[in-house]
Protein backbone atom coordinates (compact mmCIF):
# COMPACT_ATOMS: atom_id res chain seq x y z
CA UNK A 1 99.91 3.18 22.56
CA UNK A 2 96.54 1.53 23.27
CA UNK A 3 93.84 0.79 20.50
CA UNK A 4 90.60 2.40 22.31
CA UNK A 5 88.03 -0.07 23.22
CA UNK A 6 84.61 0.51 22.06
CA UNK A 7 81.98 0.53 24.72
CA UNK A 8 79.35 -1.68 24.65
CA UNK A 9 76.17 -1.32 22.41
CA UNK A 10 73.32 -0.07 24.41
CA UNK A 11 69.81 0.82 22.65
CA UNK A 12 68.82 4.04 22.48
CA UNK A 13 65.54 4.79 24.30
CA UNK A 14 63.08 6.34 22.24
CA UNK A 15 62.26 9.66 23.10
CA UNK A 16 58.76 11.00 24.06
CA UNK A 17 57.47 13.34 22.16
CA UNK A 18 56.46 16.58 23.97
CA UNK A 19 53.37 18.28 23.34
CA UNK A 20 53.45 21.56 21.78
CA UNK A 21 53.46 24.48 23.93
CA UNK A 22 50.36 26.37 24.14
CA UNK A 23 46.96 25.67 25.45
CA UNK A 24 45.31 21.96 24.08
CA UNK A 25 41.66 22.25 22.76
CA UNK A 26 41.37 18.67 22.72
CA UNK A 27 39.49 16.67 20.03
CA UNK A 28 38.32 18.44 16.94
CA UNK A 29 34.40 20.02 17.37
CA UNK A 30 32.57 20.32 14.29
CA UNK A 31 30.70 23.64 13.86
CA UNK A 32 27.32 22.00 12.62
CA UNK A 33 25.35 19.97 15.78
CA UNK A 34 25.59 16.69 14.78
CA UNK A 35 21.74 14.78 15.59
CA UNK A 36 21.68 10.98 15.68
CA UNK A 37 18.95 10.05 12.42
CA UNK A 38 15.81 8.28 13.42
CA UNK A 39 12.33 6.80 12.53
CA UNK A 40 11.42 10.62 11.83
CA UNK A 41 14.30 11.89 9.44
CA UNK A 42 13.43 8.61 7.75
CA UNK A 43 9.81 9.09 7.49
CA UNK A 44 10.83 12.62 6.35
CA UNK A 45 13.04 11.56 3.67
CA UNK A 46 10.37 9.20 2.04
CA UNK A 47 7.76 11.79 1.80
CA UNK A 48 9.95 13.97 -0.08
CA UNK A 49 10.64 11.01 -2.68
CA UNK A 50 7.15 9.95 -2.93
CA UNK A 51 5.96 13.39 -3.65
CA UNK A 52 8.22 14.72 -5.72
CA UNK A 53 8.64 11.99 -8.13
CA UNK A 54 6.23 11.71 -11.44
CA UNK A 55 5.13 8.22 -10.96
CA UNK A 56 2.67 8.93 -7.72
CA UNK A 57 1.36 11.69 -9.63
CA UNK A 58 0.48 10.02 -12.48
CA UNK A 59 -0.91 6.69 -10.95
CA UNK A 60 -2.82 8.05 -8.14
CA UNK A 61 -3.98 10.31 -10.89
CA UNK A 62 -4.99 7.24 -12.79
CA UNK A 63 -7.06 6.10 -9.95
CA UNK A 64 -8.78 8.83 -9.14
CA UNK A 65 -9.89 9.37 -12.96
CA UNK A 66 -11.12 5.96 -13.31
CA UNK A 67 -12.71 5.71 -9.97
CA UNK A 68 -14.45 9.20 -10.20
CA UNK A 69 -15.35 8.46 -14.31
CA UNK A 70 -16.98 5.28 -13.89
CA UNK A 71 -18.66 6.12 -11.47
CA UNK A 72 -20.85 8.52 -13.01
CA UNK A 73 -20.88 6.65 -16.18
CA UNK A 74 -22.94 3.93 -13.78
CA UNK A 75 -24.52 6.61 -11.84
CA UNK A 76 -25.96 7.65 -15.65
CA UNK A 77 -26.88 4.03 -16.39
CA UNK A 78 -28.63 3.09 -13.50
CA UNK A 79 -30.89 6.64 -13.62
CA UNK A 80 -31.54 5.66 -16.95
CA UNK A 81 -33.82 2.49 -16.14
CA UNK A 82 -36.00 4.39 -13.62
CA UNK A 83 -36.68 3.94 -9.99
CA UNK A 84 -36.22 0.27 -9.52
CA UNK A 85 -33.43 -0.10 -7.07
CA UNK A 86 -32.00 -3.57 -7.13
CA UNK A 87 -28.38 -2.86 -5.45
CA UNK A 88 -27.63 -0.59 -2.59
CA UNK A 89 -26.76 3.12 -3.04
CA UNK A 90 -23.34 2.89 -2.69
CA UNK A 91 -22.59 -0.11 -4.95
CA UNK A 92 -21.68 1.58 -8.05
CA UNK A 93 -18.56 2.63 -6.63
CA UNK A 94 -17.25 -0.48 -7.07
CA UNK A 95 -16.97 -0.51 -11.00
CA UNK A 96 -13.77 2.11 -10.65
CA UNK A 97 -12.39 0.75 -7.97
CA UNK A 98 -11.41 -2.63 -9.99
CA UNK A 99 -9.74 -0.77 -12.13
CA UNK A 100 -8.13 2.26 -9.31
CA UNK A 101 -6.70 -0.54 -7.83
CA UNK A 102 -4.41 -1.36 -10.17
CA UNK A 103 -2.84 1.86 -10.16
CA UNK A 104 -2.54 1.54 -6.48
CA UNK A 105 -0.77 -1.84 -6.71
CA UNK A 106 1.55 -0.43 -9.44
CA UNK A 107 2.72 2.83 -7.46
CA UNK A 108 3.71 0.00 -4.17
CA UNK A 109 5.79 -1.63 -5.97
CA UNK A 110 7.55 1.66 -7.57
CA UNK A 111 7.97 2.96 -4.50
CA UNK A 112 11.31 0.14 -3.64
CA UNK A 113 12.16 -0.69 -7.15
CA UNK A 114 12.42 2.25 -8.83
CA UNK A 115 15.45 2.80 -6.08
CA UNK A 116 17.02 -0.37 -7.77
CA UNK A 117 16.57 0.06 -11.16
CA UNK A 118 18.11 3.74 -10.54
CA UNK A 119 20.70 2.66 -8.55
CA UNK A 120 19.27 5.23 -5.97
CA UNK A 121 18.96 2.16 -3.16
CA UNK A 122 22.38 1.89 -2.59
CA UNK A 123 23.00 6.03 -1.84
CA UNK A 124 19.90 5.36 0.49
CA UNK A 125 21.34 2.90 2.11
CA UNK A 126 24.32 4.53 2.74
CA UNK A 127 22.60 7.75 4.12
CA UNK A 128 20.33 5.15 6.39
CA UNK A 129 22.35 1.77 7.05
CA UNK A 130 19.81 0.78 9.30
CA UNK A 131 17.35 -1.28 6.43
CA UNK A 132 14.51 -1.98 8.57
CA UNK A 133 14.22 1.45 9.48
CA UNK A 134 13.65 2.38 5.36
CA UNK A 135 11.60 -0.01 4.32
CA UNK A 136 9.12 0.82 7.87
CA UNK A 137 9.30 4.81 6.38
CA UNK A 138 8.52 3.37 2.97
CA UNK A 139 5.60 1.69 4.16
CA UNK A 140 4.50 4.26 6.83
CA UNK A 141 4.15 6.75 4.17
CA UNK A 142 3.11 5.09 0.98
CA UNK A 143 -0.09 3.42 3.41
CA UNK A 144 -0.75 6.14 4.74
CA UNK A 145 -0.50 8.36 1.68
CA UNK A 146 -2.93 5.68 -0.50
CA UNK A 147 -5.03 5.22 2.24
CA UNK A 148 -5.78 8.91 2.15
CA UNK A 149 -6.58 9.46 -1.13
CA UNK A 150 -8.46 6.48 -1.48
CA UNK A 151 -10.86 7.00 1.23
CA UNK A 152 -11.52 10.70 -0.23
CA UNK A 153 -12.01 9.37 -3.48
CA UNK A 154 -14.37 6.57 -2.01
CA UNK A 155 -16.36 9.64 -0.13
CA UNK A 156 -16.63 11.71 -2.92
CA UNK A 157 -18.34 8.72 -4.98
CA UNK A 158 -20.37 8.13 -1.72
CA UNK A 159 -21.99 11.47 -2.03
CA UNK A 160 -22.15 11.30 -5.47
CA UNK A 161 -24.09 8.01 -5.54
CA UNK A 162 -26.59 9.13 -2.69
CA UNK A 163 -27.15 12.35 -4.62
CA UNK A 164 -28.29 10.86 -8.02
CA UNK A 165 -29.66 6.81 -7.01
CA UNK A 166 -30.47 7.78 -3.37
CA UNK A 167 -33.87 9.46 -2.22
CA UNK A 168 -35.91 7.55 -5.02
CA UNK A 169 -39.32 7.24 -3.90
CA UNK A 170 -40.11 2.93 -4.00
CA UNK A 171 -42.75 0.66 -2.92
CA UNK A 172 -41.84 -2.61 -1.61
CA UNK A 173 -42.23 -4.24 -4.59
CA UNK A 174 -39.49 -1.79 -6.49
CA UNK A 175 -36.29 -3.47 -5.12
CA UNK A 176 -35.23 -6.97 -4.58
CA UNK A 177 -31.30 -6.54 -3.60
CA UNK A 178 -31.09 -7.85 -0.21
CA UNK A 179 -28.46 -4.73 0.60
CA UNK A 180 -31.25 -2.06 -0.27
CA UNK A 181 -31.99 0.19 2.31
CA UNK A 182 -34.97 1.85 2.08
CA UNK A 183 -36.51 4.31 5.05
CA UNK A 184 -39.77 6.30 5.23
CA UNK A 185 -39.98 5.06 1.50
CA UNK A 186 -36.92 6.21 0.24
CA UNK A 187 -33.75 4.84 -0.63
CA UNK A 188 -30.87 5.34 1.18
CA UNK A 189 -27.51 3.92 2.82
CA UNK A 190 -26.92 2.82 6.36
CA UNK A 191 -23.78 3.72 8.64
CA UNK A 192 -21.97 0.41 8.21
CA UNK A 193 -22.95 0.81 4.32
CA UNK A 194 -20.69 4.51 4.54
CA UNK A 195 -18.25 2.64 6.85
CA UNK A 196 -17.52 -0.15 4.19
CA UNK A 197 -17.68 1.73 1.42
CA UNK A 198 -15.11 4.40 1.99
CA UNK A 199 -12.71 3.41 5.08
CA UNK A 200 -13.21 -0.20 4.55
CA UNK A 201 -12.32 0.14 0.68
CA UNK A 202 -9.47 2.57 1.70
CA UNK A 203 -7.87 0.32 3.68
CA UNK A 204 -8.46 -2.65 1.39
CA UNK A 205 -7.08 -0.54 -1.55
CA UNK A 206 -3.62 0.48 0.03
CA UNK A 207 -2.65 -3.35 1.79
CA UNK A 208 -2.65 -4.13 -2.09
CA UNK A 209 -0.23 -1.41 -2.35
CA UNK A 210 1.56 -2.24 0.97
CA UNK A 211 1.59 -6.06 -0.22
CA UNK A 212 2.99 -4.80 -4.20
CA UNK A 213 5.76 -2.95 -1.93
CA UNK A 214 6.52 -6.08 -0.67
CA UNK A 215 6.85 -8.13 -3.44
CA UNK A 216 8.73 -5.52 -5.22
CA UNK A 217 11.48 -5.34 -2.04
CA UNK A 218 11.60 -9.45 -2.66
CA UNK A 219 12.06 -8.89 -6.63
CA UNK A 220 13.66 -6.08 -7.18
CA UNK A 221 12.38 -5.42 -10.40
CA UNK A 222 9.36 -3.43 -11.89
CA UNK A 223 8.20 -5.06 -14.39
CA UNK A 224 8.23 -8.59 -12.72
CA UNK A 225 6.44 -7.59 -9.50
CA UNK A 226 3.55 -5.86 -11.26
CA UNK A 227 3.03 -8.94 -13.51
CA UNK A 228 3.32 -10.92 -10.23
CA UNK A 229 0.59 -8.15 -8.42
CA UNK A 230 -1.43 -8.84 -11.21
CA UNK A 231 -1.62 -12.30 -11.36
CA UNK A 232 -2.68 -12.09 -7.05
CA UNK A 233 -5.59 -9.88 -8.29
CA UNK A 234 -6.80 -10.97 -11.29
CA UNK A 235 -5.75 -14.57 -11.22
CA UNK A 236 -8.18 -16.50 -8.34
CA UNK A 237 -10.91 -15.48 -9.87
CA UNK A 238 -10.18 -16.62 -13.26
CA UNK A 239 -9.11 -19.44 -12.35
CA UNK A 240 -11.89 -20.06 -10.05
CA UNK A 241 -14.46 -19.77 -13.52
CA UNK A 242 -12.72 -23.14 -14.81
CA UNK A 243 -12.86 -25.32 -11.67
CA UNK A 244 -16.24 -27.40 -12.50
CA UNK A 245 -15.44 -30.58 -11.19
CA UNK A 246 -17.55 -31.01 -7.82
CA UNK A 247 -14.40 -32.36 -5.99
CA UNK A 248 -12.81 -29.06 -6.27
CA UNK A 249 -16.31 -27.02 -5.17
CA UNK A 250 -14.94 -25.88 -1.96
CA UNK A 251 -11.88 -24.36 -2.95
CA UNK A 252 -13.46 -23.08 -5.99
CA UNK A 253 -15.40 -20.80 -3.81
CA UNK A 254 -13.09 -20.06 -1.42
CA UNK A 255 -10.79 -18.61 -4.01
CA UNK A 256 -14.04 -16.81 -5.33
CA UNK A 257 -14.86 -15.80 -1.87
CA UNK A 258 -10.84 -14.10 -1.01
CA UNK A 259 -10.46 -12.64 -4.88
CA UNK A 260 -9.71 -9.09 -4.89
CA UNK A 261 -13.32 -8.61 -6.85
CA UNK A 262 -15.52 -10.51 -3.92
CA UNK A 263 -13.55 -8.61 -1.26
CA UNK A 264 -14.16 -5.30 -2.64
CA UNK A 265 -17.89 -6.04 -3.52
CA UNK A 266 -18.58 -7.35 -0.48
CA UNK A 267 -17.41 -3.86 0.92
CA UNK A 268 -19.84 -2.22 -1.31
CA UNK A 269 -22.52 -5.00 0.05
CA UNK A 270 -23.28 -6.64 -3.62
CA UNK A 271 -21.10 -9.78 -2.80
CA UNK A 272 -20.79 -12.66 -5.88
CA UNK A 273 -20.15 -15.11 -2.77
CA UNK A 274 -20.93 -15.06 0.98
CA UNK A 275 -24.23 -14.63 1.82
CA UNK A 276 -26.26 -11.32 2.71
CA UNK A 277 -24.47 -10.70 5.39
CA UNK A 278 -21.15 -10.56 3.49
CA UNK A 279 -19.51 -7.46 4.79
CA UNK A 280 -15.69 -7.80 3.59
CA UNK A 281 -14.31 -7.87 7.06
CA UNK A 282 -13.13 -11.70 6.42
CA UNK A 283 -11.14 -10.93 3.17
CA UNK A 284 -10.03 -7.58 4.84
CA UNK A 285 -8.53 -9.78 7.52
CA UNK A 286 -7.22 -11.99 5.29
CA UNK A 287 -5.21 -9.73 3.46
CA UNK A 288 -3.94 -7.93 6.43
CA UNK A 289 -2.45 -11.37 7.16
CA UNK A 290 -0.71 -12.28 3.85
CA UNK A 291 0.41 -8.45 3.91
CA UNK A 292 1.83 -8.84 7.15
CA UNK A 293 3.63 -11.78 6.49
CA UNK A 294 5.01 -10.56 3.15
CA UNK A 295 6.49 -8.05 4.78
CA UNK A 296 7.80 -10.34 7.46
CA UNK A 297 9.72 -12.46 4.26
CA UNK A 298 10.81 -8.17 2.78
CA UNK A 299 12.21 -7.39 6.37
CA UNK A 300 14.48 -10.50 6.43
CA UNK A 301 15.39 -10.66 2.60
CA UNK A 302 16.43 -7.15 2.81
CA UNK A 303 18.72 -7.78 5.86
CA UNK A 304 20.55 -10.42 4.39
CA UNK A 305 21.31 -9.50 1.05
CA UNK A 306 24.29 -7.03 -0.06
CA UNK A 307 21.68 -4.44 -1.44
């Protein structure tokens, strides 16, 4: 009797699987359309944050209590001296507006770094991966949001100032400001007066914001960007009162010439440097540049950094 021989090994080929009977729906189809996110749903979810949260409230409230209040507080003080008219109708605008403007400033840079110190950036981030595309709703909206209400503002002290210092009756001899318009006898304000004083100062007012948002994307932190804001404001000019050597002349008044207090008075035609025909169109253009290229340095910072 034979042992049996074993056959030789030979691998097993693996068996395809068989699809189950029945009809095949393919792949799975969720119920709810599904929309590809763009510049709109972003734009859309910024101007839910920045009107819902308490900080716009309060500092454009800010703003448009101490632009509004010191304005009639100089409206009062320049009635009180009588009809002499030594700065154009307008100009006491201006005296709130120093001050609104830091309010403005301080609500651009809350805008990106409350999101940090909240921790919020990174679930925005998430919903939008796309960075550029925040930071361009962010400063869509905030602009054109302080822009707004700055302008109105700047209008509403427009009227107020023609109402109470314009339509004084003065001779020749009554006013020496070299912005004083005066027609048929009476004071008054010309269009490119209006023009500066409300859109020009609008737009002025929120690139300081736009240029705070900025600088708060490149920080990341509250408290340091405002002190930096600040110091781009307030700074120049200070600065500017201490520089008496004659060598340093010319960049003395430059850097009175571009401060945020020349730029805005020149707006309101009552420049401290410039000439008469100072209009604020050079430090408007100015700032629109160093704003734009801020944003530039934001835009590429915020691209290649984890958060």
């Amino acid at each position: 009797m034979t042992a049996p021989v074993p056959s030789p090994y030979a691998p097993q080929q693996p068996s395809l699987q068989q699809p189950p009977e029945g009809p095949w729906y393919g792949a799975y189809a969720s119920p709810i359309p599904v929309q590809d996110t763009n510049l709109g749903h972003a734009l859309a979810s910024e101007w839910t944050k920045i009107r819902t949260v308490r900080s716009t409230i309060w500092t454009l409230g800010v703003m448009l209590f101490l632009v509004l209040g010191i304005n009639l507080l100089v409206d009062w003080a320049y009635t009180a001296h009588g009809p002499t008219v030594s700065d154009p109708v307008l100009s006491p605008g201006l005296f709130g507006m120093i001050l609104g403007q830091l309010a403005v400033i301080t609500l651009g840079v809350l805008v990106i770094t409350s999101e940090y110190s909240t921790g919020m950036i990174r679930t925005t981030f998430t919903a939008c991966p796309q960075r550029a595309r925040v930071l361009t709703a962010k400063a869509i909206v905030f602009f054109g949001l302080t822009f707004t209400v700055t302008t109105i503002a700047c209008t509403v002290t427009a009227l107020i100032n023609r109402a109470v210092i314009g339509g004084q009756s003065v001779s020749v001899n009554d006013y020496t400001g070299s912005g004083v318009v005066v027609r048929d006898g009476v004071t008054t304000a010309s269009a490119s007066q209006w023009l500066g004083a409300t859109v020009g100062v609008g737009l002025y007012i929120a690139l300081l914001g736009l240029l705070g948002l900025a600088v708060g994307t490149l920080l990341r932190h509250s408290a340091g960007a405002i002190t930096t804001m600040m110091g781009v404001v307030l700074l120049p000019l200070l600065i500017a009162i201490f520089m008496q050597s004659d060598q340093l002349r010319t960049v003395q008044e430059k850097m009175v010439e571009y401060s945020s207090p020349n730029a805005l008075a020149s707006l309101y035609r009552i420049p401290m440097l410039g000439g008469d025909h100072a209009n604020g169109m050079s430090q408007l253009t100015g700032l629109a540049v160093v704003t734009g290229v801020a944003l530039a340095a934001a835009y590429a910072v915020l691209a290649r950094r984890d958060v």
